[in-house]
Protein backbone atom coordinates (compact mmCIF):
# COMPACT_ATOMS: atom_id res chain seq x y z
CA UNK A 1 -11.66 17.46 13.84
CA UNK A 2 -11.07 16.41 10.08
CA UNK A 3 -14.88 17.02 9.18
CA UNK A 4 -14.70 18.68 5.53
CA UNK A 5 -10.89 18.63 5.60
CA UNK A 6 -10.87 16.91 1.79
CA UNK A 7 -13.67 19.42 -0.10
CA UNK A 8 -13.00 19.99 -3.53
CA UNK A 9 -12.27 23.78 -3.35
CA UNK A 10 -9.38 22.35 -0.64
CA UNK A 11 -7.81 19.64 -3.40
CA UNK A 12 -7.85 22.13 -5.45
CA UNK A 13 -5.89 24.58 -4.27
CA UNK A 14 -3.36 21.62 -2.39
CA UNK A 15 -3.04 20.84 -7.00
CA UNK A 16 -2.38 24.35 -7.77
CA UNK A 17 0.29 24.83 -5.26
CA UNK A 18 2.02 21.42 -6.04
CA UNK A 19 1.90 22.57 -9.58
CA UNK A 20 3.76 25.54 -8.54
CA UNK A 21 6.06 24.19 -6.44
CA UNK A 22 7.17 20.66 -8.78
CA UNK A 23 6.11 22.18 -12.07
CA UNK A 24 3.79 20.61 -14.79
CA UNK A 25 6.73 18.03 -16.04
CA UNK A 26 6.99 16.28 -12.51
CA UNK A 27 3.40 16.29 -11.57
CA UNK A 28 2.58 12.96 -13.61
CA UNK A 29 6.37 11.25 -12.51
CA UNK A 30 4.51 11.99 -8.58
CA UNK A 31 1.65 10.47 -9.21
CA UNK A 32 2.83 7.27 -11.29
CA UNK A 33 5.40 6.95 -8.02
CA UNK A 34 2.67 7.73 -5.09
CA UNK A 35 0.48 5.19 -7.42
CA UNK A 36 3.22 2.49 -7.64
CA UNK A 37 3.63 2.80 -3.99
CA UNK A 38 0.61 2.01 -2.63
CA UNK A 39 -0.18 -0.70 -4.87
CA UNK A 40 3.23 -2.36 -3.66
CA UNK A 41 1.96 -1.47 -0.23
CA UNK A 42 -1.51 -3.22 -0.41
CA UNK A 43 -0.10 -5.93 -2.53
CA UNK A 44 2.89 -6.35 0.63
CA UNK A 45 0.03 -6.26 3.14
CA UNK A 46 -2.08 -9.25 1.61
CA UNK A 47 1.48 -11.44 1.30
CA UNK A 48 2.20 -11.10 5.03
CA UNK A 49 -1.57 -12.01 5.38
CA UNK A 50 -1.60 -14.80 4.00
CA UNK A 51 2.03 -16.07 5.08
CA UNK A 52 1.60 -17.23 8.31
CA UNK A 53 -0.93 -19.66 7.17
CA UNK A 54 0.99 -21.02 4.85
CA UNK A 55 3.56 -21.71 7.01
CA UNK A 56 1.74 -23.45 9.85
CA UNK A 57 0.39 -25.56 7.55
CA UNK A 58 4.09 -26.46 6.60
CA UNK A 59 4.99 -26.57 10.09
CA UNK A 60 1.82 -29.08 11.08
CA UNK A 61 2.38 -31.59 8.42
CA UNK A 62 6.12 -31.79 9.46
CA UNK A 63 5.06 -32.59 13.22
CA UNK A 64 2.47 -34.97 12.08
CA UNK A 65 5.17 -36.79 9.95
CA UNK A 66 7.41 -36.90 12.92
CA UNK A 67 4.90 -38.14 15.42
CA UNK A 68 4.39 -41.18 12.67
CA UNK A 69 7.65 -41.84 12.34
């Protein structure tokens, strides 16, 4: 269905209309934002990753001090 959907004639014409519709200025303010938002979204994905573990680790070593106490 999406076979050939990103080819570079089709970028480039999706770059020439969001040049015409934001306007040289804004273009680079986009991309910095669009940039900054997926690395805060990959960077949020590997915290939550490696959370849990974390925590049942915490949660382990306060059951094992319990059952010794």
């Amino acid at each position: 269905m999406f076979e050939g959907l990103f080819q570079p004639t089709h970028l480039i014409i999706i770059f020439a209309i969001a040049l015409l519709i934001f306007g040289p200025r804004k273009l680079p303010e986009l991309g910095k934002g669009l940039g900054e938002g997926i690395r805060a979204l990959k960077e949020g994905m590997k915290d939550n990753a490696s959370a849990p573990t974390e925590q049942s680790k915490n949660t382990e070593s306060k059951d094992s001090k319990e059952i010794k106490s």
